[in-house]
Protein backbone atom coordinates (compact mmCIF):
# COMPACT_ATOMS: atom_id res chain seq x y z
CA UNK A 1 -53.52 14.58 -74.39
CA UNK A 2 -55.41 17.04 -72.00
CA UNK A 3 -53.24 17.98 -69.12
CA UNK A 4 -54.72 17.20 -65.62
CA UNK A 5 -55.89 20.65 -64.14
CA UNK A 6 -54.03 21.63 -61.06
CA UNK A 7 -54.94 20.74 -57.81
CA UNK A 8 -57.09 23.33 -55.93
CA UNK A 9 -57.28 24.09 -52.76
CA UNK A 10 -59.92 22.03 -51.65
CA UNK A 11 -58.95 19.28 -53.48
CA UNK A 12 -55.35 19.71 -52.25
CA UNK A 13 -56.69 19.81 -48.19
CA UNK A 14 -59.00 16.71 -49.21
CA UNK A 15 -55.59 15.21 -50.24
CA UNK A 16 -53.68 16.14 -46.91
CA UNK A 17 -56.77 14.40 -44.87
CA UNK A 18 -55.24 11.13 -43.29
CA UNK A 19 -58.07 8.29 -42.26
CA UNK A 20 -56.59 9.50 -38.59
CA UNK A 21 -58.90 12.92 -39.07
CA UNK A 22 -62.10 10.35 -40.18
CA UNK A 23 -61.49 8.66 -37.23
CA UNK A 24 -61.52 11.44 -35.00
CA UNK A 25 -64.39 12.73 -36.83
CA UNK A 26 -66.73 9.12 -36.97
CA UNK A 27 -65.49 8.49 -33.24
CA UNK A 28 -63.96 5.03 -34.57
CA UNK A 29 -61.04 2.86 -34.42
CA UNK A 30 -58.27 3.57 -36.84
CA UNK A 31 -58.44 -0.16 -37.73
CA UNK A 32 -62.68 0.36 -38.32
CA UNK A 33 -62.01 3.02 -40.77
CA UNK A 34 -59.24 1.23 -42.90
CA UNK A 35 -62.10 -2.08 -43.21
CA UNK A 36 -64.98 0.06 -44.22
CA UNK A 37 -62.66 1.45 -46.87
CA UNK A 38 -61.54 -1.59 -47.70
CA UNK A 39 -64.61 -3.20 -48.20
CA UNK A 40 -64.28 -5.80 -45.06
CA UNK A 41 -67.93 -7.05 -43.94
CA UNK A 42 -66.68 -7.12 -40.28
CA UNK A 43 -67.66 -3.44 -39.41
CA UNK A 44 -71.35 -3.15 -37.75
CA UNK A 45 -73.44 -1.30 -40.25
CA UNK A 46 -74.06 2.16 -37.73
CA UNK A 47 -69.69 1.77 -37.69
CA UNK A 48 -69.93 1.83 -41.51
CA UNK A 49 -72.72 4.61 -41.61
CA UNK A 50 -70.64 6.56 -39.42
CA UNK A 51 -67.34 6.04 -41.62
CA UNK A 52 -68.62 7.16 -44.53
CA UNK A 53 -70.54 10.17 -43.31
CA UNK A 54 -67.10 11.51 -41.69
CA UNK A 55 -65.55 10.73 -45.32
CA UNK A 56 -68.31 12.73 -47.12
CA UNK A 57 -68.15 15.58 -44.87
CA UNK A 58 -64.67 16.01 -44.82
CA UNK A 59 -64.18 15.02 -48.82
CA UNK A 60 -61.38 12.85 -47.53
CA UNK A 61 -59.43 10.81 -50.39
CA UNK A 62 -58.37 7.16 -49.29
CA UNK A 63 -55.01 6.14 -51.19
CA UNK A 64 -53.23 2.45 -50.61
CA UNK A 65 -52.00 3.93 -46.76
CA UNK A 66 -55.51 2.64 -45.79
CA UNK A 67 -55.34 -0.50 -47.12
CA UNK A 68 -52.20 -0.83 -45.23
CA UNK A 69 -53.49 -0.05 -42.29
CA UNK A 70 -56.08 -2.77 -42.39
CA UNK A 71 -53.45 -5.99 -41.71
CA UNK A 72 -51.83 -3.83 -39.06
CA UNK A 73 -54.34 -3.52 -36.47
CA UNK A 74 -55.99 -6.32 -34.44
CA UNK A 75 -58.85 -3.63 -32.71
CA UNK A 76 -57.25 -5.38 -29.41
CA UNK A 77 -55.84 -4.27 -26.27
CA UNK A 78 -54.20 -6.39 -23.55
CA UNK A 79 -54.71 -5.12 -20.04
CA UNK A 80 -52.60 -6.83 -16.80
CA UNK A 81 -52.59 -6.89 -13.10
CA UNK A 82 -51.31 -8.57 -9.93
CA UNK A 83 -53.28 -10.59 -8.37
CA UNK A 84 -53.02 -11.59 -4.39
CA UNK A 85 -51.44 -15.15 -3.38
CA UNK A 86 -54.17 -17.21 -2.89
CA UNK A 87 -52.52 -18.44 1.12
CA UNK A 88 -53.69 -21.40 3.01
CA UNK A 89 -55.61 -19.70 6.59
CA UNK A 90 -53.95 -20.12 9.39
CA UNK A 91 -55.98 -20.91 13.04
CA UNK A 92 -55.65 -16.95 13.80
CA UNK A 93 -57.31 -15.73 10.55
CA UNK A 94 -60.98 -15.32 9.49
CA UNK A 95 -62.55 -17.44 7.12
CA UNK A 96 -64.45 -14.97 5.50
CA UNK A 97 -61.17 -13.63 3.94
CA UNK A 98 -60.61 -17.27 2.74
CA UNK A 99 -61.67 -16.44 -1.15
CA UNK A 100 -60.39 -12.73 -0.84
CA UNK A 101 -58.13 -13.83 -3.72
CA UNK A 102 -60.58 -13.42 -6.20
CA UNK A 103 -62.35 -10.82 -4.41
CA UNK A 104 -60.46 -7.29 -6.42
CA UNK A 105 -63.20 -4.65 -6.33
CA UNK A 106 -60.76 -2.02 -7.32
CA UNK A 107 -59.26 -3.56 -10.13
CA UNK A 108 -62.16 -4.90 -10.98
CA UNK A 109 -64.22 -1.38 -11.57
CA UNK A 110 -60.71 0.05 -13.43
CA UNK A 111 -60.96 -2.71 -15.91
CA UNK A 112 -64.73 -2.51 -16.08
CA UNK A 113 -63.92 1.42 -17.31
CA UNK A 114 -61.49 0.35 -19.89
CA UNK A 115 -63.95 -1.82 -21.28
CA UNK A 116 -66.57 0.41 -21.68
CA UNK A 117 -63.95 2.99 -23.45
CA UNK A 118 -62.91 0.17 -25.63
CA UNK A 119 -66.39 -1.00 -26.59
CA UNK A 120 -67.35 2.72 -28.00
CA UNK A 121 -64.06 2.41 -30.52
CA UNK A 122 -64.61 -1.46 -31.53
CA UNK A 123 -61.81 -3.06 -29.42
CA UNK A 124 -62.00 -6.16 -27.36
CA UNK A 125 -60.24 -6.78 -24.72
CA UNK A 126 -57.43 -9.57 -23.53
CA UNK A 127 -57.22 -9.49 -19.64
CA UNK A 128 -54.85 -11.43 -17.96
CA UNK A 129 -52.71 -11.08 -14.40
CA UNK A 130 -49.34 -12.76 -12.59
CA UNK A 131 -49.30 -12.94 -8.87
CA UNK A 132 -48.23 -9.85 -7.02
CA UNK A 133 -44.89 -11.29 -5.99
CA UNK A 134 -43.60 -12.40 -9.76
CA UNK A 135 -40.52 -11.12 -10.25
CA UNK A 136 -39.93 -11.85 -13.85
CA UNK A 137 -43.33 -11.78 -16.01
CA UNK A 138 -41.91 -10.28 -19.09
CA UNK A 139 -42.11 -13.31 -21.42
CA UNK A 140 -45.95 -13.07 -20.61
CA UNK A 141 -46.64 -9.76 -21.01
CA UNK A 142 -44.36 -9.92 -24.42
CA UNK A 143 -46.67 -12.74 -25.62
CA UNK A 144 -49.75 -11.26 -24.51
CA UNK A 145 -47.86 -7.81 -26.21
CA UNK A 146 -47.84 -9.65 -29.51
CA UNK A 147 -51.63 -10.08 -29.72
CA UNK A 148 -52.44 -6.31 -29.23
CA UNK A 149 -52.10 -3.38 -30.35
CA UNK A 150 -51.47 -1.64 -27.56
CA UNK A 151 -51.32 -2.39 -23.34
CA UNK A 152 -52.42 -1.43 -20.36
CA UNK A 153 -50.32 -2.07 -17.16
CA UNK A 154 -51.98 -1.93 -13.80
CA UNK A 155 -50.13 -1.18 -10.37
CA UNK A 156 -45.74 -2.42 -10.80
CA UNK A 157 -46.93 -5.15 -13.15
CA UNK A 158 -43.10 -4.33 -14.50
CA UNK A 159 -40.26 -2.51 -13.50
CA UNK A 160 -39.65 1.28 -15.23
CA UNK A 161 -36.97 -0.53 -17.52
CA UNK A 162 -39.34 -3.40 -18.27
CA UNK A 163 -41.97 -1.36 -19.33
CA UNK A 164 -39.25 0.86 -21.48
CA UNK A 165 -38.20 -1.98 -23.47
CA UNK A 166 -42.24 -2.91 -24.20
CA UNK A 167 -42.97 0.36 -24.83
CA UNK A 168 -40.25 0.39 -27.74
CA UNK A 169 -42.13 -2.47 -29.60
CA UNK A 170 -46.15 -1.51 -28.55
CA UNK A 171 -47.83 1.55 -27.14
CA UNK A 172 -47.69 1.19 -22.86
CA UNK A 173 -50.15 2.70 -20.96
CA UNK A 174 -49.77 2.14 -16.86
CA UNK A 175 -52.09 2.28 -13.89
CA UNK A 176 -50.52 3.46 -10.54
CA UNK A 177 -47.00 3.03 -11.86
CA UNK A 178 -44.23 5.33 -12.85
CA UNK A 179 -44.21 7.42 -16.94
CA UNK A 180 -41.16 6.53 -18.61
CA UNK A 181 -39.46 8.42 -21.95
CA UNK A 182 -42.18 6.18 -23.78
CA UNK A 183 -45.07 5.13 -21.77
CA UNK A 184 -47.79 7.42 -20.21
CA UNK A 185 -48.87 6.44 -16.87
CA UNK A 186 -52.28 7.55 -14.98
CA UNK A 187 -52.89 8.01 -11.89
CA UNK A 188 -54.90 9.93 -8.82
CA UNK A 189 -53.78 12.90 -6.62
CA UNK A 190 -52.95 10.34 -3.92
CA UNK A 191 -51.14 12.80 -2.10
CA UNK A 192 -53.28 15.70 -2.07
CA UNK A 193 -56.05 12.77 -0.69
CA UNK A 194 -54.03 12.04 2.35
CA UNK A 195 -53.07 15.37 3.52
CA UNK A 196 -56.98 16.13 3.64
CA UNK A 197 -57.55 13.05 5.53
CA UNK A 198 -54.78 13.15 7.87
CA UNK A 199 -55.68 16.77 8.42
CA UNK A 200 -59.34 16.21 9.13
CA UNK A 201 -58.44 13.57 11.42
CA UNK A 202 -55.89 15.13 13.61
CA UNK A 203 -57.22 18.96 13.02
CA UNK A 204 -60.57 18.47 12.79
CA UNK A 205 -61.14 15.64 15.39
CA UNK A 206 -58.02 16.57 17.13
CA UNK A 207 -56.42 12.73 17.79
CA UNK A 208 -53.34 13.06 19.13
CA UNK A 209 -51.57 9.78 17.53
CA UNK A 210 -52.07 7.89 14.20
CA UNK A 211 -51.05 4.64 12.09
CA UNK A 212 -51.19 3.97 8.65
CA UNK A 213 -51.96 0.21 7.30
CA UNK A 214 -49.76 -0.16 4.25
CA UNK A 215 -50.83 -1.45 0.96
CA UNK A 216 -47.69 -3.63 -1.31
CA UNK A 217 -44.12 -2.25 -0.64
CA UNK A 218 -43.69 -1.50 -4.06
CA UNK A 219 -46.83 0.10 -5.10
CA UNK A 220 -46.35 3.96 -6.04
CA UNK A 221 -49.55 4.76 -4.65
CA UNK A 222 -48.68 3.28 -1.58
CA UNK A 223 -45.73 5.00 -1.08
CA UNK A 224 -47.13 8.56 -1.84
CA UNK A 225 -50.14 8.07 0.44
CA UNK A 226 -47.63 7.36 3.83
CA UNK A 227 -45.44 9.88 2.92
CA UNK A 228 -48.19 12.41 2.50
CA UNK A 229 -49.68 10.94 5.96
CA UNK A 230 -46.33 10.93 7.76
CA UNK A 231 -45.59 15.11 6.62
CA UNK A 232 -48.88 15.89 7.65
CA UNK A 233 -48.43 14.24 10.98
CA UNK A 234 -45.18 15.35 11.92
CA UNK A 235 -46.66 18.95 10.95
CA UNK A 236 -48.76 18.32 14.15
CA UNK A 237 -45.78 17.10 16.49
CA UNK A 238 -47.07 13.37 15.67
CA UNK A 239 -44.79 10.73 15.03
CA UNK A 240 -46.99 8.70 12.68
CA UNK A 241 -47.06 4.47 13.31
CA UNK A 242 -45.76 2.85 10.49
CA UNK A 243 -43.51 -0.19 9.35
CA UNK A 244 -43.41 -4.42 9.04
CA UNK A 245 -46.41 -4.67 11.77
CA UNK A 246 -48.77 -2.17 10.12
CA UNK A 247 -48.31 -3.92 6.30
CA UNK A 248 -51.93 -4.48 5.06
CA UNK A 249 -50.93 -5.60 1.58
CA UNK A 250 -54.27 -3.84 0.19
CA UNK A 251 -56.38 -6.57 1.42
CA UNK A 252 -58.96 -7.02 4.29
CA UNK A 253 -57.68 -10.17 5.49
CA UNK A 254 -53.97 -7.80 5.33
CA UNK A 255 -55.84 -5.29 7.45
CA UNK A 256 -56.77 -8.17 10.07
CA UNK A 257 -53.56 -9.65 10.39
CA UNK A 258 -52.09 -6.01 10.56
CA UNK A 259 -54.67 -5.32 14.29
CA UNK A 260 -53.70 -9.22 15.29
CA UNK A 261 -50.18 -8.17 15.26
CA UNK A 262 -49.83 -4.78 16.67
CA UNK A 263 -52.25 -6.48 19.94
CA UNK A 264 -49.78 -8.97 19.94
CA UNK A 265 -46.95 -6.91 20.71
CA UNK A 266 -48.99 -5.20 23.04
CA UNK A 267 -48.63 -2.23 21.19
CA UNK A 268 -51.04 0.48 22.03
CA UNK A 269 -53.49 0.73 19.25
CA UNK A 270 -53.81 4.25 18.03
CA UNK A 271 -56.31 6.63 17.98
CA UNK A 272 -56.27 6.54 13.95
CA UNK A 273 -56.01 3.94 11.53
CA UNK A 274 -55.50 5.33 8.25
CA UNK A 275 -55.92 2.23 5.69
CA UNK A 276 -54.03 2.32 2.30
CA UNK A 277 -57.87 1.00 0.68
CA UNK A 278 -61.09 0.61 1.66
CA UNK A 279 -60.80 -3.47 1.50
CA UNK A 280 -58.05 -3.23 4.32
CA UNK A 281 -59.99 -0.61 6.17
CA UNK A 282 -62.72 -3.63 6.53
CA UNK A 283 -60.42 -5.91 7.78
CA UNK A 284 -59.08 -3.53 10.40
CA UNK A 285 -62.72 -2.89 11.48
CA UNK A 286 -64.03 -6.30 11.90
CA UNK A 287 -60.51 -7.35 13.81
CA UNK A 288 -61.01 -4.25 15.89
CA UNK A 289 -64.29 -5.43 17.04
CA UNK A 290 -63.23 -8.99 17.63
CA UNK A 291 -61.38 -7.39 20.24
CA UNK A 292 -63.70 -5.95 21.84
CA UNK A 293 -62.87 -2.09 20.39
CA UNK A 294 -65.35 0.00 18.84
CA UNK A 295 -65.17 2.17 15.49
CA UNK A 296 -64.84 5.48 16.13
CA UNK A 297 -65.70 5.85 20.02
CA UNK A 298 -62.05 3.75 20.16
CA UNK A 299 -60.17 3.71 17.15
CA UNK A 300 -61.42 6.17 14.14
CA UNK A 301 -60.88 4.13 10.57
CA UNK A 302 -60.57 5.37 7.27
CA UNK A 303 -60.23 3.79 4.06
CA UNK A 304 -59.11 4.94 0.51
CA UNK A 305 -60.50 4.39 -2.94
CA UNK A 306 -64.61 4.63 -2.11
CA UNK A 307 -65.63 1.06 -3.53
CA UNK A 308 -69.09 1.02 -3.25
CA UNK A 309 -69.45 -1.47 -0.21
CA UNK A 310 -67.65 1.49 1.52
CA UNK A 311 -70.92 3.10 2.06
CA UNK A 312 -73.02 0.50 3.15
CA UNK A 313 -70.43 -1.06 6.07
CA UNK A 314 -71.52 -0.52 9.80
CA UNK A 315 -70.20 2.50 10.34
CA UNK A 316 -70.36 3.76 6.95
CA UNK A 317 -66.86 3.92 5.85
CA UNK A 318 -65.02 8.21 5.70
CA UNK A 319 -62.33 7.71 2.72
CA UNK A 320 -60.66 9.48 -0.47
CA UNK A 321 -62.87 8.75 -3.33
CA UNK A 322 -60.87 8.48 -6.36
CA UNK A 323 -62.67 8.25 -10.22
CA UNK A 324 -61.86 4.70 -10.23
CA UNK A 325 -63.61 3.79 -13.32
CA UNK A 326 -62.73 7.23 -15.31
CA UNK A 327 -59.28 6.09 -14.60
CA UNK A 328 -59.60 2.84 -16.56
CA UNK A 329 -61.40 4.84 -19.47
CA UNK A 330 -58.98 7.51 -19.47
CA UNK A 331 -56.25 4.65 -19.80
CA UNK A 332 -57.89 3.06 -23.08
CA UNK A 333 -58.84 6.60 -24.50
CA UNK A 334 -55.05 7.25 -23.70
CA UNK A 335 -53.88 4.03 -25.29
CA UNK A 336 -55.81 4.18 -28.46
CA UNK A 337 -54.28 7.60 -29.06
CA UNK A 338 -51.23 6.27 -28.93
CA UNK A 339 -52.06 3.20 -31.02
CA UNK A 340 -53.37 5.87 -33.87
CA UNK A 341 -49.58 7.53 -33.51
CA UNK A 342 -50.47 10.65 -32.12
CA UNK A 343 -48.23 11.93 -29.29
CA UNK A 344 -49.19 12.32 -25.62
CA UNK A 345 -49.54 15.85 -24.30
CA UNK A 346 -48.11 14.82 -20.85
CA UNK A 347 -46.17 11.14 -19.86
CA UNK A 348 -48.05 11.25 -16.05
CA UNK A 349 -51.58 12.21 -15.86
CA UNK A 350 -53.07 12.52 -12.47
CA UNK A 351 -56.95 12.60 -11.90
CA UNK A 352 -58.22 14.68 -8.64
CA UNK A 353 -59.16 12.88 -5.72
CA UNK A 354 -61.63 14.45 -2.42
CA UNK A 355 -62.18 13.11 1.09
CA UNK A 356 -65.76 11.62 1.16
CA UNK A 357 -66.55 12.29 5.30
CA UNK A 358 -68.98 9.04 7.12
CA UNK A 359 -69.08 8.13 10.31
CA UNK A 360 -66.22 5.73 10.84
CA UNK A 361 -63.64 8.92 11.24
CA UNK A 362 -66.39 10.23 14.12
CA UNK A 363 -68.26 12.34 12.00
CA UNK A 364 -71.83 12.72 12.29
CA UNK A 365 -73.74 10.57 9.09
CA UNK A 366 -75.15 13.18 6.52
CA UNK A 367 -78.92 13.02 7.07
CA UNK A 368 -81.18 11.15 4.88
CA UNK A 369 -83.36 13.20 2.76
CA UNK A 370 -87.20 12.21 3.10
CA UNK A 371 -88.29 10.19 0.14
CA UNK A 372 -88.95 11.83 -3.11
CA UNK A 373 -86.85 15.35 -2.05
CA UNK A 374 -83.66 13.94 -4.12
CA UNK A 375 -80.08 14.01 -2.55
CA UNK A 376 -79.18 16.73 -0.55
């Protein structure tokens, strides 16, 4: 019997090759790689074209590990958020913030970013959320968990510990939240934001007292975004306005009952309102002018996020503009990393942020370019 020549060196690195590198290389899903090589009629034909190009040019070598892989993978990701209580209006509030409920232009463009990301590697998403003040919504996210192969968390959908214990059983990816030893969490320089802001505002306009409309107690964003407001402040001999009467729970209808309040009390309104997002930042406006006080000649108002209504509001709304839809790509190109076991360079990633200047802060509008000359 002829002994089997030893292995050379090509044949040995085509041996080494994992269907991992012909992902990488096809710009696939794990789980699209182990079905073309398996023979599964599922893949799209260009996902199949691309497959086996990447296996040609890199001379890889399937064995049995991919036809493993194909029963393990679903090619699904679960994504969660909180969702505002839907509350009866009272005689004092607005009924244009009646269906605000359903109204989440942030989370909505976030989500609309992971879906794009997902689409390009052959995943479908399962989207799902719990109201904002659940306290215990682990069995769902464990069933939804046991659909997917991996899942995205937006903004304190669990606790640290909670998301710990998931991430032990499924790759974890958060939004807004806090990393843990197993989960990687993504978010925006929220602090760096703020300190521009509040510096512009009380360096560069030179106001002499300022308030800050909260968004959810618990949100990590929220938190970093007043404390960044309330150093800069206090670095101008400014006690910043904060607490229980400025809460804006990240909503516009928030924002108006925050103004109704603070004119109850017959608390002087300041001469900035800093908003935690740009949907409370409306609501503070259109209470303001109920009441008679105009935005900026009165009160300047600024927003955070830079949702696209933002620019079109009357005044055109100054705020931080964050990459909200990078952020939800990011998250799935983050997650599916994980879900192909490679491990994450850093457990927090944070995304830059920059102060987009309008004219609700009192700065003059940029001037429109004449037609046809592009943007300035």
């Amino acid at each position: 019997m002829l002994e089997e020549p030893p292995l050379t060196d090509e044949r040995e690195s085509a041996r080494s090759l994992t269907i991992y590198d012909v992902a990488r290389t096809a710009g696939v899903s794990i789980a699209s790689v182990s079905r073309v090589l398996n023979g599964h009629t599922t893949p799209r034909p260009e996902t199949r074209e691309r497959v086996m190009r990447a296996v040609q040019e890199l001379g890889f070598v399937p064995d049995s590990a991919a036809r493993a892989l194909s029963s393990r993978f679903k090619e699904i990701v679960a994504v969660v958020f909180r969702r505002p209580r839907a509350e009866p209006l009272t005689a004092a509030d607005n009924p244009e913030y009646q269906d605000e409920a359903d109204s989440l232009v942030f989370i909505d463009v976030i989500n609309r970013g992971i879906e794009i990301a997902a689409e390009r590697q052959g995943f479908d998403l399962l989207l799902s959320s719990v109201p904002v003040d659940e306290l215990t919504p682990n069995g769902k996210v464990a069933k939804l968990a046991g659909k997917s192969d991996g899942i995205i968390l937006h903004d304190r959908v669990l606790t640290p510990s909670g998301i710990a214990r998931l991430a032990s059983r499924i790759p974890v990816v958060t939004l807004a939240g806090i990393p843990t030893r197993a989960s990687v969490n993504l978010t925006a320089d929220n602090s760096a934001g703020m300190r521009e802001l509040t510096h512009h505002l009380l360096g560069r306009h030179g106001y002499r007292s300022i308030a800050y409309v909260s968004g959810h107690r618990d949100s990590p964003d929220n938190l970093a975004r007043a404390a960044a407001l309330r150093e800069v402040a206090e670095g101008y001999g400014i006690k910043a306005a904060v607490g229980p009467q400025w809460a804006g729970e990240y909503s516009a209808a928030g924002g108006a009952r925050a103004i109704q309040r603070v004119l109850a009390e017959g608390i002087e309104l300041p001469r900035a309102i800093c908003c935690a997002n740009d949907q409370t930042a409306l609501g503070v406006i259109n209470e303001l002018r109920r009441h008679g006080r105009r935005v900026p000649e009165d009160v300047a108002v600024t927003g955070f996020d830079d949702v696209s209504i933002a620019r079109h509001v009357s005044p055109p709304l100054t705020t931080v503009r964050q990459p909200i839809e990078r952020l939800g790509a990011l998250a799935f190109e983050t997650l599916h990393s994980l879900i192909g076991g490679e491990r994450p360079a850093e457990r927090q990633i944070v995304l830059p942020v920059h102060v987009v200047y309008r004219s609700s802060c009192g700065c003059r509008p940029s001037p429109v370019p004449p037609p046809g000359t592009g943007r300035p």
